[in-house]
PDB file of N, CA and C in Angstrom:
ATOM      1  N   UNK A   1     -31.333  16.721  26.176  1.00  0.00           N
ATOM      2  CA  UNK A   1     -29.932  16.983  26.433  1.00  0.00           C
ATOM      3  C   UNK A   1     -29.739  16.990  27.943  1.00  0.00           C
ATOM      4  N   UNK A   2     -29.049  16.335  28.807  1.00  0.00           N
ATOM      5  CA  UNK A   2     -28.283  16.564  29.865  1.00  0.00           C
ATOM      6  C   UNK A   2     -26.945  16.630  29.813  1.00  0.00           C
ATOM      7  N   UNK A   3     -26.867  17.418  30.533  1.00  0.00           N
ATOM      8  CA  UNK A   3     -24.959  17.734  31.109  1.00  0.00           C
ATOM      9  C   UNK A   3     -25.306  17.753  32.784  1.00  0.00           C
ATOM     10  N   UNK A   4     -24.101  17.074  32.973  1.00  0.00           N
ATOM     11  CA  UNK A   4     -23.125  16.879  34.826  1.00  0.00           C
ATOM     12  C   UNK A   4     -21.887  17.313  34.294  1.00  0.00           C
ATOM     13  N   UNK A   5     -21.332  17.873  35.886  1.00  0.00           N
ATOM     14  CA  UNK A   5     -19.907  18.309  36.152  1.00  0.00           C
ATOM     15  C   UNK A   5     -19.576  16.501  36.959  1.00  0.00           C
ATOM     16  N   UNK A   6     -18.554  16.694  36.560  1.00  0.00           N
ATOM     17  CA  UNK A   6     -17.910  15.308  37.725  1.00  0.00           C
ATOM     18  C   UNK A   6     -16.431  15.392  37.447  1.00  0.00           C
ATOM     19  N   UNK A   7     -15.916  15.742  38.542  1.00  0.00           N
ATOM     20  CA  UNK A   7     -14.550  16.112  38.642  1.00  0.00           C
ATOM     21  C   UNK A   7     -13.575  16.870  37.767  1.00  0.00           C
ATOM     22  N   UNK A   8     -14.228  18.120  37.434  1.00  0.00           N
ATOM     23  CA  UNK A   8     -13.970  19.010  36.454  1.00  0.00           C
ATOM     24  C   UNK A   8     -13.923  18.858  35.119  1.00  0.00           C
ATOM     25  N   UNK A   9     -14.401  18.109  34.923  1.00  0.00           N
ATOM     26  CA  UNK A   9     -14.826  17.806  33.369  1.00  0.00           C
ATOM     27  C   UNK A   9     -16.160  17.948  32.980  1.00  0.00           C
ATOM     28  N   UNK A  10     -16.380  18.627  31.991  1.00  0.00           N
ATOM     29  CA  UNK A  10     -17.898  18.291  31.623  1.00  0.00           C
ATOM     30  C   UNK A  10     -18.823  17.009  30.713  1.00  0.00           C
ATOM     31  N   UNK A  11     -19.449  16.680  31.171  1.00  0.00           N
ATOM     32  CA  UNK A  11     -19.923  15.290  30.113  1.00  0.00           C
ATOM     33  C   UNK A  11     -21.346  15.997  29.704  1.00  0.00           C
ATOM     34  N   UNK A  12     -21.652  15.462  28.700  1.00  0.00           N
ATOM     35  CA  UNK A  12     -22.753  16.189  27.811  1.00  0.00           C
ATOM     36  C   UNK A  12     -23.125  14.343  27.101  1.00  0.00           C
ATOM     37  N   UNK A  13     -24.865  14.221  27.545  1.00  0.00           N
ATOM     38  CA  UNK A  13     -25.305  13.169  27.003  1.00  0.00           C
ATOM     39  C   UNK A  13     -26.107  13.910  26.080  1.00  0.00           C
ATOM     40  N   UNK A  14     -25.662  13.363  24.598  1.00  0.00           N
ATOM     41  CA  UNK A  14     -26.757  13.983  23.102  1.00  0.00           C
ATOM     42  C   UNK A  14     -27.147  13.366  22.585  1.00  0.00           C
ATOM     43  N   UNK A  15     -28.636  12.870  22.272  1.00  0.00           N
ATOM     44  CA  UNK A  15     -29.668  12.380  21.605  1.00  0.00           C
ATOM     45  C   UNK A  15     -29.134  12.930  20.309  1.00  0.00           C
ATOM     46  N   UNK A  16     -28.620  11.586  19.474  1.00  0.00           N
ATOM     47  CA  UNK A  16     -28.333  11.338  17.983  1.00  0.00           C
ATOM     48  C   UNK A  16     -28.548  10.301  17.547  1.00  0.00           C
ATOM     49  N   UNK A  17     -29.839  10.553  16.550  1.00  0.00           N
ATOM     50  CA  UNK A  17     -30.167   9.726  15.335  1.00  0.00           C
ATOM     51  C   UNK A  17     -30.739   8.692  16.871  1.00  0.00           C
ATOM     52  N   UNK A  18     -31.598   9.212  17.470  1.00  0.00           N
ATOM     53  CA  UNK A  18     -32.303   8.148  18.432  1.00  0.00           C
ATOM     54  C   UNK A  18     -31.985   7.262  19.315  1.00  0.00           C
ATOM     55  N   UNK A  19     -30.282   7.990  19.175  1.00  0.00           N
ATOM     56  CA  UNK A  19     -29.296   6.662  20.336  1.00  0.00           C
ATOM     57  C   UNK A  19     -28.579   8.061  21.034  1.00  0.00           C
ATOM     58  N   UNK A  20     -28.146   8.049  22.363  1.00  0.00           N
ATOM     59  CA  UNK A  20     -27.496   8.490  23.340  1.00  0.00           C
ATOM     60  C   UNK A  20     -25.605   9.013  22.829  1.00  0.00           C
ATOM     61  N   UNK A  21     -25.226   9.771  22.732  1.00  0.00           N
ATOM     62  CA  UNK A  21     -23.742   9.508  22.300  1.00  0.00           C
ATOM     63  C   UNK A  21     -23.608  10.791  23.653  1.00  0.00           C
ATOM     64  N   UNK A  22     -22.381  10.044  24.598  1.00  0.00           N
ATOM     65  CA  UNK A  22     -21.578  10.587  26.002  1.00  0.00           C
ATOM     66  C   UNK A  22     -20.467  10.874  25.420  1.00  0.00           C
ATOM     67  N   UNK A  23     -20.502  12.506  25.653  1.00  0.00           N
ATOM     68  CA  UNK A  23     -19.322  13.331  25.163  1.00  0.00           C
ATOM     69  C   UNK A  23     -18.452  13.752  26.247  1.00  0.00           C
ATOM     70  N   UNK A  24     -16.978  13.953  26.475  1.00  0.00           N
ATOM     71  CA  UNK A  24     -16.029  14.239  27.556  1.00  0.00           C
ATOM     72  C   UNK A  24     -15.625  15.962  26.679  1.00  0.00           C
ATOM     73  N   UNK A  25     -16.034  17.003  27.441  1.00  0.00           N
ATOM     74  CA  UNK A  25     -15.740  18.308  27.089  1.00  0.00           C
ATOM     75  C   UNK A  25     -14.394  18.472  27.934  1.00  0.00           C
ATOM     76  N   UNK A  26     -13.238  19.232  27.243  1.00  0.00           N
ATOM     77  CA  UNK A  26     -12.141  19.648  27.863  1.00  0.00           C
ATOM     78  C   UNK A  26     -11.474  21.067  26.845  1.00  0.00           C
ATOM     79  N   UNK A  27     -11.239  22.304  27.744  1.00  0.00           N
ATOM     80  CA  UNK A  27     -10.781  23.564  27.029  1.00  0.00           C
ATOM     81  C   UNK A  27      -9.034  22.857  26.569  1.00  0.00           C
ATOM     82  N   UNK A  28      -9.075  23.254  25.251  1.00  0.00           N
ATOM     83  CA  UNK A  28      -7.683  23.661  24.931  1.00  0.00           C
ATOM     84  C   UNK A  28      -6.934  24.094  25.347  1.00  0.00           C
ATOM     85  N   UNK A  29      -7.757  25.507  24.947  1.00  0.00           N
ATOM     86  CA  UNK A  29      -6.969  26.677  25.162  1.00  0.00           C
ATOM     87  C   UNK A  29      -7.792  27.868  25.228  1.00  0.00           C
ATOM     88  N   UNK A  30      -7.587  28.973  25.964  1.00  0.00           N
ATOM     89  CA  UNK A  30      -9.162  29.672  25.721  1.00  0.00           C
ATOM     90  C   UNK A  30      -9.922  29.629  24.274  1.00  0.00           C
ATOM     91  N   UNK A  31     -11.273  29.559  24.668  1.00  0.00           N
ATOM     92  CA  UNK A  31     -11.948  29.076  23.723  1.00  0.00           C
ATOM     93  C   UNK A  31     -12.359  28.106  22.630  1.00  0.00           C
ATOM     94  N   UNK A  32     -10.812  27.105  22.776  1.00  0.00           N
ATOM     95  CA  UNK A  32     -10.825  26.180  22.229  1.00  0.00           C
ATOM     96  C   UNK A  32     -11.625  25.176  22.919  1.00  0.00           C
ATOM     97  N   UNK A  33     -12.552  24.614  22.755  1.00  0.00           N
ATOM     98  CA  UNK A  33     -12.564  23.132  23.462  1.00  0.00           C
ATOM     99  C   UNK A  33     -12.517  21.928  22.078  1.00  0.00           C
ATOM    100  N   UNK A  34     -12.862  20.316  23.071  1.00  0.00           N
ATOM    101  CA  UNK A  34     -12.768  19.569  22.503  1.00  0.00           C
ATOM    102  C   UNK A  34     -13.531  18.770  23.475  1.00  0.00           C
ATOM    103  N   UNK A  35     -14.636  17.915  22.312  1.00  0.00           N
ATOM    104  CA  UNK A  35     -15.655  17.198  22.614  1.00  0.00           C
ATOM    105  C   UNK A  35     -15.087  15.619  22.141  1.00  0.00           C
ATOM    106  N   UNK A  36     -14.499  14.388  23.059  1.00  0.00           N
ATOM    107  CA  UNK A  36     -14.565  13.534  22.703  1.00  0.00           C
ATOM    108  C   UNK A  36     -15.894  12.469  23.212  1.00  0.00           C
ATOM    109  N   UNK A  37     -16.373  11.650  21.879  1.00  0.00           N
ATOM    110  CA  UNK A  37     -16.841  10.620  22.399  1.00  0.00           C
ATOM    111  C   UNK A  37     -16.789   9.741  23.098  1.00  0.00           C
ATOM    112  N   UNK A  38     -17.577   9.145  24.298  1.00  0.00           N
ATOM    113  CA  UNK A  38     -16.767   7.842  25.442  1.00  0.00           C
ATOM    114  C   UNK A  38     -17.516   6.577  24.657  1.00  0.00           C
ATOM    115  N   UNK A  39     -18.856   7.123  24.496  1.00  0.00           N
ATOM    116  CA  UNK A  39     -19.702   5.714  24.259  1.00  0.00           C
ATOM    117  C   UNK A  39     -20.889   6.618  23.536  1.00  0.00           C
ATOM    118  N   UNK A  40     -21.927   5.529  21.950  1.00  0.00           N
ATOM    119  CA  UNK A  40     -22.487   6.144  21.477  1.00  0.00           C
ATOM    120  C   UNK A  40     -23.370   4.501  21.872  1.00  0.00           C
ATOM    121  N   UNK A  41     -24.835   4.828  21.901  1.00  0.00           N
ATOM    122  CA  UNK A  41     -25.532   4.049  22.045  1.00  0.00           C
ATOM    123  C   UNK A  41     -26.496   3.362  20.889  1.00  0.00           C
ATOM    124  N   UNK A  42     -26.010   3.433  19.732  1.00  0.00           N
ATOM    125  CA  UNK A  42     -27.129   3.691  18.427  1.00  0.00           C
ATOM    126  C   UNK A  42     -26.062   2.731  17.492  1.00  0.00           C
ATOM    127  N   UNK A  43     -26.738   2.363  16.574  1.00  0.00           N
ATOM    128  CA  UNK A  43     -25.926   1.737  15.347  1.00  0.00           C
ATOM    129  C   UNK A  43     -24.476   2.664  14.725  1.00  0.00           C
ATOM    130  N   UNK A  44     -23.501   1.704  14.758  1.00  0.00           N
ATOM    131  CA  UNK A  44     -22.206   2.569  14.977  1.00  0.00           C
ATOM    132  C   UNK A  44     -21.919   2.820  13.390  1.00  0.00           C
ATOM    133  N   UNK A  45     -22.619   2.379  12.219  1.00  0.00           N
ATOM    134  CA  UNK A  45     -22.702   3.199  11.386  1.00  0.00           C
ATOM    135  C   UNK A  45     -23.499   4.676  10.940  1.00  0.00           C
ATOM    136  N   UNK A  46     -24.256   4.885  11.965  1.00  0.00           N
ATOM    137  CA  UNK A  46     -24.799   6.324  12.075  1.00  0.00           C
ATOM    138  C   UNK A  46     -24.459   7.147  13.277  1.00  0.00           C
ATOM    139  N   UNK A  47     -22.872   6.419  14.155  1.00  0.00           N
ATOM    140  CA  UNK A  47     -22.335   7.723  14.575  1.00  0.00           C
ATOM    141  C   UNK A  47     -21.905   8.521  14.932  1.00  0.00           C
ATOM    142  N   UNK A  48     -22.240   9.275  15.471  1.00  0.00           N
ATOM    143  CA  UNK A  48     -21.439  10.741  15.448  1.00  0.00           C
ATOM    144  C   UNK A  48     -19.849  10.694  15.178  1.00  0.00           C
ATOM    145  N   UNK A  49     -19.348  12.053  14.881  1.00  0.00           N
ATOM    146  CA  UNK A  49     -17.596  12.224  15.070  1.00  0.00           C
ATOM    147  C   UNK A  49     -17.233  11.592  16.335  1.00  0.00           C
ATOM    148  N   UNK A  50     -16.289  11.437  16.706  1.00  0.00           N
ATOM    149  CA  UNK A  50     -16.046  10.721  17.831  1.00  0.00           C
ATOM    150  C   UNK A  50     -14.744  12.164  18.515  1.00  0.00           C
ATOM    151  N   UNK A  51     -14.478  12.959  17.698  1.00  0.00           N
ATOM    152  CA  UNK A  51     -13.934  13.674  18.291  1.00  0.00           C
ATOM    153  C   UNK A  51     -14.397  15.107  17.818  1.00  0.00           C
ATOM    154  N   UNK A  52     -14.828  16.377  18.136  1.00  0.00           N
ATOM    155  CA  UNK A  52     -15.001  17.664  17.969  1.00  0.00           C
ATOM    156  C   UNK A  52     -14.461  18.790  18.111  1.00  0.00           C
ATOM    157  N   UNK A  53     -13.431  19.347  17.491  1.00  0.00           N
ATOM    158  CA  UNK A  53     -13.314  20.842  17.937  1.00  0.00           C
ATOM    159  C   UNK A  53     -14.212  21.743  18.116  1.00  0.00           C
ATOM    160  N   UNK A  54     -14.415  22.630  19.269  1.00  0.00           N
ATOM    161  CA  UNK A  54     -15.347  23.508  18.993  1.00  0.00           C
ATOM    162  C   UNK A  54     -15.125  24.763  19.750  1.00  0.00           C
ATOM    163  N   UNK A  55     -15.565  25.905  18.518  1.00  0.00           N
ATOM    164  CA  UNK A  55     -14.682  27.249  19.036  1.00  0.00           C
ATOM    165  C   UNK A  55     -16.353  28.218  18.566  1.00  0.00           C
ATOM    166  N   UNK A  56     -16.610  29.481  20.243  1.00  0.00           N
ATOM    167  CA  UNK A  56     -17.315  30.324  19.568  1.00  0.00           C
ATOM    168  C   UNK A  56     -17.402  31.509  18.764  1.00  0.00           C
ATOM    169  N   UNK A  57     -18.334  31.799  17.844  1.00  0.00           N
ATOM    170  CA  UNK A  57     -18.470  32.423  16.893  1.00  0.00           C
ATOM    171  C   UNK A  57     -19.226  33.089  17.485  1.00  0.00           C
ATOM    172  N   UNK A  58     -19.345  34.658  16.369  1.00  0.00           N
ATOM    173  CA  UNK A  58     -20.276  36.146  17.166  1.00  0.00           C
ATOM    174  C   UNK A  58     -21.755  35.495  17.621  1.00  0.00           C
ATOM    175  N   UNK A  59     -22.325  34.449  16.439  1.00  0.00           N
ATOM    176  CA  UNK A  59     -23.547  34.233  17.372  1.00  0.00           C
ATOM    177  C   UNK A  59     -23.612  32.814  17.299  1.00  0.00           C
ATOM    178  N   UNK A  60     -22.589  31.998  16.752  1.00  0.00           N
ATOM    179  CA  UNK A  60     -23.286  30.440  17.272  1.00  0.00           C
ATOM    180  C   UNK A  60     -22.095  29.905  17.150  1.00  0.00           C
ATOM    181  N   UNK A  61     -21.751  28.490  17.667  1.00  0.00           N
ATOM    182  CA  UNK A  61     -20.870  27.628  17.780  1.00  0.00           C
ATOM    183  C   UNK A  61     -20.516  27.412  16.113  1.00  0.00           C
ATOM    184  N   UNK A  62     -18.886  26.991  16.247  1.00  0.00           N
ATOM    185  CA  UNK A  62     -18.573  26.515  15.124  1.00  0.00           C
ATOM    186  C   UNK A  62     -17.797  25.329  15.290  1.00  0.00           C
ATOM    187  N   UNK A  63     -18.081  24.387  14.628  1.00  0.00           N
ATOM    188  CA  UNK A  63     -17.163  23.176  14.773  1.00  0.00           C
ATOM    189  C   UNK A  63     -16.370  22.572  13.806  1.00  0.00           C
ATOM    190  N   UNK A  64     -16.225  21.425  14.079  1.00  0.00           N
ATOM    191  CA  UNK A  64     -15.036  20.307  13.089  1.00  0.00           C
ATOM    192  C   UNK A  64     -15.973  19.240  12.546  1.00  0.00           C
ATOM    193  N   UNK A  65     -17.188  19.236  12.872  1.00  0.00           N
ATOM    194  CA  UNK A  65     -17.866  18.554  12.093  1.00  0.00           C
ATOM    195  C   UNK A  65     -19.375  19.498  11.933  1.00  0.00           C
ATOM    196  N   UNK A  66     -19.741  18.462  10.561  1.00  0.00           N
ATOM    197  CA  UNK A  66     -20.741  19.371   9.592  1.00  0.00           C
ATOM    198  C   UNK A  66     -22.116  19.149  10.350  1.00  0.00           C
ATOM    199  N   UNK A  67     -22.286  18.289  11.310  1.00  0.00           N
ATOM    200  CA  UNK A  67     -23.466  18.159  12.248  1.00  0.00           C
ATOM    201  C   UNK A  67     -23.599  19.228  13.157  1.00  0.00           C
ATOM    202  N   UNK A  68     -24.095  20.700  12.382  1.00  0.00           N
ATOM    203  CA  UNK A  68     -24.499  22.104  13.254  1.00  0.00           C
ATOM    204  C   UNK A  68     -25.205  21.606  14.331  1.00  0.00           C
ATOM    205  N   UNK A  69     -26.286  20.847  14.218  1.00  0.00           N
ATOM    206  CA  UNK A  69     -26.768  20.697  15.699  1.00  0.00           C
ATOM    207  C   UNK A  69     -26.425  20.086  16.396  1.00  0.00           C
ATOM    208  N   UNK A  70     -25.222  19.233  16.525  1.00  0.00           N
ATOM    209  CA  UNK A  70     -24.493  18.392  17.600  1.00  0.00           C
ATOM    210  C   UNK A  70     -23.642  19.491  18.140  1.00  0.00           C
ATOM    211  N   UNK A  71     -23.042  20.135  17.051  1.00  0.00           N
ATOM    212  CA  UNK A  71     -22.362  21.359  17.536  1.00  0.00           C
ATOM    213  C   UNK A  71     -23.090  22.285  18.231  1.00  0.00           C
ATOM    214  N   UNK A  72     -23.963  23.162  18.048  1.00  0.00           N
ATOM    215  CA  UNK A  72     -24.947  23.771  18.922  1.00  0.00           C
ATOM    216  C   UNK A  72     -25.143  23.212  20.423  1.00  0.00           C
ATOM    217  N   UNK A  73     -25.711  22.041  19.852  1.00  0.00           N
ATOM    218  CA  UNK A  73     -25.590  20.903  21.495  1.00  0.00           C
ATOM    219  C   UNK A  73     -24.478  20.923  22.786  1.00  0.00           C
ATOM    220  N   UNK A  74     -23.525  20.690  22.136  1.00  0.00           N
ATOM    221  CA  UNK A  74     -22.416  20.774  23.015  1.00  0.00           C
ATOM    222  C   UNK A  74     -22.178  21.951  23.107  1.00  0.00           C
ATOM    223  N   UNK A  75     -21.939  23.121  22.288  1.00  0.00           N
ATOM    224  CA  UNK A  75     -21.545  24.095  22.696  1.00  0.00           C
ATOM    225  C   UNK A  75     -22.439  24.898  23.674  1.00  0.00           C
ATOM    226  N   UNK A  76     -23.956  24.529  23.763  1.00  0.00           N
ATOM    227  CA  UNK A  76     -25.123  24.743  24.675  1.00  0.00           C
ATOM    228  C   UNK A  76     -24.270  24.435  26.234  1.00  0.00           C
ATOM    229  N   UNK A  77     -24.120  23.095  25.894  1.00  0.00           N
ATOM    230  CA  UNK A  77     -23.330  22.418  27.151  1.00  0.00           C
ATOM    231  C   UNK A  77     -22.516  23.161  28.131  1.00  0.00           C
ATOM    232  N   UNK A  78     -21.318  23.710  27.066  1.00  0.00           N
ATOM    233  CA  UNK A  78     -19.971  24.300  27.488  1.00  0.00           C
ATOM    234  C   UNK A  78     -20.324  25.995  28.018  1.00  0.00           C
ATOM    235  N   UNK A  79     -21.400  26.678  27.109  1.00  0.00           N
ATOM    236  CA  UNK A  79     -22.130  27.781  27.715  1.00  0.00           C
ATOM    237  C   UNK A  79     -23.105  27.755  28.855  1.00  0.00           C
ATOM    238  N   UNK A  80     -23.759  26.250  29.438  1.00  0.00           N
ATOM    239  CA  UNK A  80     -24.341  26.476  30.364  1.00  0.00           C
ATOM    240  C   UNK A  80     -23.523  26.472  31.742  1.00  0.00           C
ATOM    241  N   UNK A  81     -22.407  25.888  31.498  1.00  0.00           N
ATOM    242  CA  UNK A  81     -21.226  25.217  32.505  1.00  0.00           C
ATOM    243  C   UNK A  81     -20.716  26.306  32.573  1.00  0.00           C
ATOM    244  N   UNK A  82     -20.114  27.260  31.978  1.00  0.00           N
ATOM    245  CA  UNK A  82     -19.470  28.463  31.932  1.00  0.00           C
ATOM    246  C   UNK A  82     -19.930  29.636  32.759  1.00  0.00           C
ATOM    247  N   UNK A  83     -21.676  29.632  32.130  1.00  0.00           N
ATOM    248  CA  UNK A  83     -22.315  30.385  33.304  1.00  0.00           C
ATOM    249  C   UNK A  83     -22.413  30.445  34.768  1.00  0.00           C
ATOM    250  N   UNK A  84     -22.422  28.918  35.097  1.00  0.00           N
ATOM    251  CA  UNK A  84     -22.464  28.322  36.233  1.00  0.00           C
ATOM    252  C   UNK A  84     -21.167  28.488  37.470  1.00  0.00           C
ATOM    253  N   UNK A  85     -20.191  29.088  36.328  1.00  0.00           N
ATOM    254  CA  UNK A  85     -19.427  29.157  36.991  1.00  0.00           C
ATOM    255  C   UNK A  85     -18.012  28.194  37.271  1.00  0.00           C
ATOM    256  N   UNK A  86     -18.221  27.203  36.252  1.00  0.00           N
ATOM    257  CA  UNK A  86     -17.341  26.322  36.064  1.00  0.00           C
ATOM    258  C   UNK A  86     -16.156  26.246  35.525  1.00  0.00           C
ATOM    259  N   UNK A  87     -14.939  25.572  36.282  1.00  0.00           N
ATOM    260  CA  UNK A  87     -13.453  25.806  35.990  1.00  0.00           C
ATOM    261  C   UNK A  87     -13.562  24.267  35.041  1.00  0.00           C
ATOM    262  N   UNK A  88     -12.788  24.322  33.485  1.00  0.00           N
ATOM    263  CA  UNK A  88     -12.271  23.457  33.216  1.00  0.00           C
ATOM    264  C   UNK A  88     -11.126  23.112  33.644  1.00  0.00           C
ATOM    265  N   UNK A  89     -10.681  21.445  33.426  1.00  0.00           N
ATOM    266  CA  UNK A  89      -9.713  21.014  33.381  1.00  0.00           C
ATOM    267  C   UNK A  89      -9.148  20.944  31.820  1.00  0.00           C
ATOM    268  N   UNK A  90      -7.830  21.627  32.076  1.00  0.00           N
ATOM    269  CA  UNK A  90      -7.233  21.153  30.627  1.00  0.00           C
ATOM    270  C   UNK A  90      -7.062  20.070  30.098  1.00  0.00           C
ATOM    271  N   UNK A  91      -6.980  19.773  28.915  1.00  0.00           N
ATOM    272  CA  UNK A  91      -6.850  18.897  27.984  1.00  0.00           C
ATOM    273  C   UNK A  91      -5.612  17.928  28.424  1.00  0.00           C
ATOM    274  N   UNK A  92      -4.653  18.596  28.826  1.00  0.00           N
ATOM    275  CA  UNK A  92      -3.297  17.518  29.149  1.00  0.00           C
ATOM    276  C   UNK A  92      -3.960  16.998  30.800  1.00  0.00           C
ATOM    277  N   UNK A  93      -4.729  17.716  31.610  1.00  0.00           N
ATOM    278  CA  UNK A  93      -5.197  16.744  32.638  1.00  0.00           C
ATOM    279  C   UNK A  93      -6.128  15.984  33.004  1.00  0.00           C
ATOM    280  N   UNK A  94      -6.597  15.821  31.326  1.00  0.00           N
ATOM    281  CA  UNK A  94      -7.587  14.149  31.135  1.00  0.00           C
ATOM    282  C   UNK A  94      -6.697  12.745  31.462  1.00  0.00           C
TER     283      UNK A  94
END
């Protein structure tokens, strides 16, 4: 898993099903975010959602799709960025 900041957005690269899929993280609304796909590198019948809600729960991420560990993944992402100290950009200033 890697994540970069680049101009207040977070991108999160996730190893799925053995191909690369580059996710664009942006908050809703508190606590809301949303994980869209830019580019998946793997056979495009295996993947991923191309778009994610994802909101936290008392102890683990919960999402909009049934792939817990993509969800975990990103939400890893959005908790390491958070720590760090990082301001999102909202959703309307993608």
């Amino acid at each position: 898993m890697l994540h970069y900041l680049l101009s207040m957005e977070i991108k999160a690269l996730i190893l799925h099903n053995d191909a690369y899929a580059l996710y664009v993280i942006s908050e809703e609304c508190e606590g809301v975010y949303t994980a869209t796909m830019r580019r998946y590198d793997g056979n495009p019948q295996l993947a991923p959602p191309s778009i994610i809600t994802l909101t936290k729960g008392v102890r683990s991420w919960k999402g909009s799709s049934e792939l817990q560990g993509l969800v975990d993944e990103l939400g890893d992402v959005i908790e390491i960025n958070i720590k760090s100290g990082m301001k999102f950009r909202s959703h309307e200033d993608v």
